[in-house]
Protein backbone atom coordinates (compact mmCIF):
# COMPACT_ATOMS: atom_id res chain seq x y z
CA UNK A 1 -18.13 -13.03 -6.42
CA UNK A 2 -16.36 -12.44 -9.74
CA UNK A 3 -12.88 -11.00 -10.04
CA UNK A 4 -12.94 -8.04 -12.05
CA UNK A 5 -9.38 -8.14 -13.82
CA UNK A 6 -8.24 -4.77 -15.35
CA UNK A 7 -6.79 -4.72 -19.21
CA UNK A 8 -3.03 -3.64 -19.53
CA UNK A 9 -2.80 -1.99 -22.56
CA UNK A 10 -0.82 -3.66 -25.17
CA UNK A 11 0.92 -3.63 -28.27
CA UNK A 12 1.52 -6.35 -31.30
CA UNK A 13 2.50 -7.15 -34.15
CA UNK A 14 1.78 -9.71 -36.83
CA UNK A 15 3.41 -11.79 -39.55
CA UNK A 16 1.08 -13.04 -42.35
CA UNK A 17 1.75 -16.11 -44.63
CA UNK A 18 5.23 -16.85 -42.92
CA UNK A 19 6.54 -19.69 -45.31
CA UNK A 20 6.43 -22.08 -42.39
CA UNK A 21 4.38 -25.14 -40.68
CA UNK A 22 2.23 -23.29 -38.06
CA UNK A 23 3.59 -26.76 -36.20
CA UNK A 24 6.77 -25.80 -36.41
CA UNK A 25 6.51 -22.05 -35.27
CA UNK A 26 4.20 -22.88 -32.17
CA UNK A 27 7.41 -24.99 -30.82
CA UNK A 28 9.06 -21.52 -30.88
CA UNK A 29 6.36 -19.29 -30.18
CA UNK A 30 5.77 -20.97 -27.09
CA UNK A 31 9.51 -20.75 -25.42
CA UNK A 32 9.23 -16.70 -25.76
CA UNK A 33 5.89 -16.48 -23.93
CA UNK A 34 5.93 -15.05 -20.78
CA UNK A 35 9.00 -13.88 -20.91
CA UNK A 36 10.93 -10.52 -21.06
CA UNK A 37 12.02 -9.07 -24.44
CA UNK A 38 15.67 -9.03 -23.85
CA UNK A 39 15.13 -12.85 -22.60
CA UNK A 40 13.01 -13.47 -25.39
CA UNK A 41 15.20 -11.74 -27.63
CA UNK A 42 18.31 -14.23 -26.20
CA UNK A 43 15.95 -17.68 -26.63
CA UNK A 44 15.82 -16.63 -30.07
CA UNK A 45 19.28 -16.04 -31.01
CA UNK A 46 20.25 -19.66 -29.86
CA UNK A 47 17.55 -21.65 -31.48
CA UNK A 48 18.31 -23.33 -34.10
CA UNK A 49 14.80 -23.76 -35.74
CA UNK A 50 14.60 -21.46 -39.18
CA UNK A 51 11.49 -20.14 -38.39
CA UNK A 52 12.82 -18.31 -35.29
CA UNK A 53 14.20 -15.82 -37.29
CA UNK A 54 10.82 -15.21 -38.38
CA UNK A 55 9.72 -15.10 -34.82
CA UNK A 56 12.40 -12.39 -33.93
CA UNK A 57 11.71 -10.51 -36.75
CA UNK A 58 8.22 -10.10 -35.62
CA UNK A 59 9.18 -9.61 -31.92
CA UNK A 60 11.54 -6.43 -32.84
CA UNK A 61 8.54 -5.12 -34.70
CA UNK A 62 6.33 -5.43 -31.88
CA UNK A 63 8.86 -3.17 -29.63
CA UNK A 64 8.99 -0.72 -32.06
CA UNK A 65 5.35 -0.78 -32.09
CA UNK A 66 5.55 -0.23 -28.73
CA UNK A 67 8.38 2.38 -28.59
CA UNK A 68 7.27 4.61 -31.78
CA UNK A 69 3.36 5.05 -29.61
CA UNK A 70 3.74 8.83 -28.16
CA UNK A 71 0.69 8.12 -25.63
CA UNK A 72 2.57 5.19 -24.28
CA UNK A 73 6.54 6.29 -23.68
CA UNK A 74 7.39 3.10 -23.12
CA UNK A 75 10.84 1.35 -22.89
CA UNK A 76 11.66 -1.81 -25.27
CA UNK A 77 13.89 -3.62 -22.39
CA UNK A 78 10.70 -3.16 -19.80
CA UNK A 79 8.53 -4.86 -21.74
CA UNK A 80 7.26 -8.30 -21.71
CA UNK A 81 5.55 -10.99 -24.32
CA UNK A 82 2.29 -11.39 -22.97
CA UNK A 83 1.16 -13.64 -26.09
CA UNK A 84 2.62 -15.47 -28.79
CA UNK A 85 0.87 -17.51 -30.88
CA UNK A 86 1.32 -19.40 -34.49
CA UNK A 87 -2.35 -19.72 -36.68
CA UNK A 88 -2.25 -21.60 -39.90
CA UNK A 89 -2.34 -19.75 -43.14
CA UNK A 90 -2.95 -20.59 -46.83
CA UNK A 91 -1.33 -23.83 -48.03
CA UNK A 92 -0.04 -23.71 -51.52
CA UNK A 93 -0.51 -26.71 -53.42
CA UNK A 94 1.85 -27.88 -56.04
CA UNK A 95 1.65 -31.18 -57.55
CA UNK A 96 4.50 -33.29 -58.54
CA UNK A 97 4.75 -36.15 -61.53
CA UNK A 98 4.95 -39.28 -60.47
CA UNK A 99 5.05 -43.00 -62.04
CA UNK A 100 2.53 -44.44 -64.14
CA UNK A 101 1.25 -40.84 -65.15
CA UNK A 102 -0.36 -39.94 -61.75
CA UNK A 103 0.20 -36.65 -59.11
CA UNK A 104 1.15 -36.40 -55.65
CA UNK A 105 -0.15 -33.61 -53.72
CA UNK A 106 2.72 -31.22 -51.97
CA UNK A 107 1.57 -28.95 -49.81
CA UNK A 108 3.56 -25.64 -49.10
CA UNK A 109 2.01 -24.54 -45.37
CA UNK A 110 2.38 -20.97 -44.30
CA UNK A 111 1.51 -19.36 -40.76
CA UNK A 112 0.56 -16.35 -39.28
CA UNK A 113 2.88 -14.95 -36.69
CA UNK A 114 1.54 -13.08 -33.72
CA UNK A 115 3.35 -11.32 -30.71
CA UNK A 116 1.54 -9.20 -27.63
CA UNK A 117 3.92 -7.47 -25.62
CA UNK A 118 2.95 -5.26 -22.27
CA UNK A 119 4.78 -3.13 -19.85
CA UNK A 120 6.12 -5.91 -16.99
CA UNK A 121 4.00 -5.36 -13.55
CA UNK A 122 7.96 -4.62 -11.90
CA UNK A 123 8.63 -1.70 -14.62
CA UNK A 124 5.08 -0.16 -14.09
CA UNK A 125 5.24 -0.38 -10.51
CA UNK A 126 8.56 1.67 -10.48
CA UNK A 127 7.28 4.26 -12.89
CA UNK A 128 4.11 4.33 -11.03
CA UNK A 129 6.23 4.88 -8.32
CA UNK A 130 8.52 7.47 -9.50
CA UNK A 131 5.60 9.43 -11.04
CA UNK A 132 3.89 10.04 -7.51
CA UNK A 133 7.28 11.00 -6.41
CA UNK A 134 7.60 13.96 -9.11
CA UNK A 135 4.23 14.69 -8.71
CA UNK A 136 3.44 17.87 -6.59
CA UNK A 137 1.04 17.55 -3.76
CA UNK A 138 -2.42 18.79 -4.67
CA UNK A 139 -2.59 20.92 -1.40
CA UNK A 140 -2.14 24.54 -1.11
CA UNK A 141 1.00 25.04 0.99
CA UNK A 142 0.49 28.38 3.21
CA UNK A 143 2.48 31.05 2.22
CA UNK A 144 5.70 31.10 4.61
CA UNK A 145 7.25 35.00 5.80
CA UNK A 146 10.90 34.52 6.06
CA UNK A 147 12.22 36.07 9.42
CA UNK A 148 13.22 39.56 9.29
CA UNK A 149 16.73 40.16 8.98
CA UNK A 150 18.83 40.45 12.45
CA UNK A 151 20.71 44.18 12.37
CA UNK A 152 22.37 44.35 15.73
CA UNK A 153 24.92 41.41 14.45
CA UNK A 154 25.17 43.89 11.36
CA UNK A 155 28.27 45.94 12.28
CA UNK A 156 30.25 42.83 12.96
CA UNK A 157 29.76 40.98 9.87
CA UNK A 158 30.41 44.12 7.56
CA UNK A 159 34.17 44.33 9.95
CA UNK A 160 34.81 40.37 9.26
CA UNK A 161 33.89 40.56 5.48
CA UNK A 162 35.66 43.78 4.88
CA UNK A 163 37.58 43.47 1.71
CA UNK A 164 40.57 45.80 2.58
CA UNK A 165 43.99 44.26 3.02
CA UNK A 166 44.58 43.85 7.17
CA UNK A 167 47.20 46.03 7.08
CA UNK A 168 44.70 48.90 6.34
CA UNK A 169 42.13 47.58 8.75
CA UNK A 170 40.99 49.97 10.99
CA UNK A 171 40.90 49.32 14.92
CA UNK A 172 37.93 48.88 16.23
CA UNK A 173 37.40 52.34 18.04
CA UNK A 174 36.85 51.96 21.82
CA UNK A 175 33.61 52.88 23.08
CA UNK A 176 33.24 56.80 24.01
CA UNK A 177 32.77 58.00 27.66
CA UNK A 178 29.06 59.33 28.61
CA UNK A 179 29.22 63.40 27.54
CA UNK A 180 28.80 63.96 30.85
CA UNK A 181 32.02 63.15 32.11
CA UNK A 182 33.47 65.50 29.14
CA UNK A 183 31.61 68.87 30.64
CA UNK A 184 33.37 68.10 34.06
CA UNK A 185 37.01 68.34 32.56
């Protein structure tokens, strides 16, 4: 039975007629694949090849490809090169006198310059994860009654939280005999 893989949706960018040897930028396209942009980003800065420049140049246009796309939201450091690839371009051909009134051929090669980069599975696992985190539950939660207030502990919290000074506090008043006793006296 067949896998059935599911597309991550990406985003790239492309470098046309890059005055280099598709040769020479495949050596350089190829260290970057697979790899996170910041790491990416980090191979390129130490190379010494020429045509890395190029190669960075299209990488930072890929993330802000990827940035400046309002339906995707997505981060430039959480991203990852998927693809990189060098395909040959035009060659220029210029011809150069030589002895005995012939021409050799030179041929000036240029490239095109591709970069796909997609979301890393880590970084859309933990936004995956922190979206059904935010997300409300799609049940209806039964309305709850708070308790009715307690009023027989009433009279002692308004003496406590009284805001006269305690010199003005009143004494608590003792509790009165039953009028009964009263009609005797």
């Amino acid at each position: 039975m067949a896998t059935l893989e599911t597309q991550r949706p990406t985003v790239r960018a492309q470098a046309k007629f890059v005055r280099s040897s598709a040769r020479k930028a495949r050596l350089i396209t190829d260290l970057i694949r697979g790899r996170s942009v910041p790491e990416a980003r980090t191979i390129l800065a130490f190379s010494t090849r020429d045509v890395a420049r190029d190669v960075e140049k299209v990488l930072h246009s890929a993330v802000a490809n990827a940035e400046s796309r309002p339906d995707l939201h997505w981060n430039g450091d959480d991203l990852e090169v998927v693809t990189a690839f060098a395909d040959e371009g035009r060659t220029l051909k210029r011809f150069r006198p030589r002895a005995r009134g012939r021409a050799s051929a030179i041929h000036k090669r240029t490239c095109h310059i591709t970069v796909e980069l997609a979301v890393s599975e880590a970084a859309a696992a933990a936004a995956a994860a922190a979206a059904a985190a935010t997300r409300p539950s799609r049940r209806r939660a039964a309305p709850t009654q708070e308790p009715a207030p307690d009023t027989t502990a009433a009279p002692e919290a308004e003496q406590i939280e009284s805001p006269e000074p305690e010199s003005e506090a009143k004494p608590i008043a003792e509790p009165e005999a039953p009028q009964a006793e009263e009609g005797k006296e």
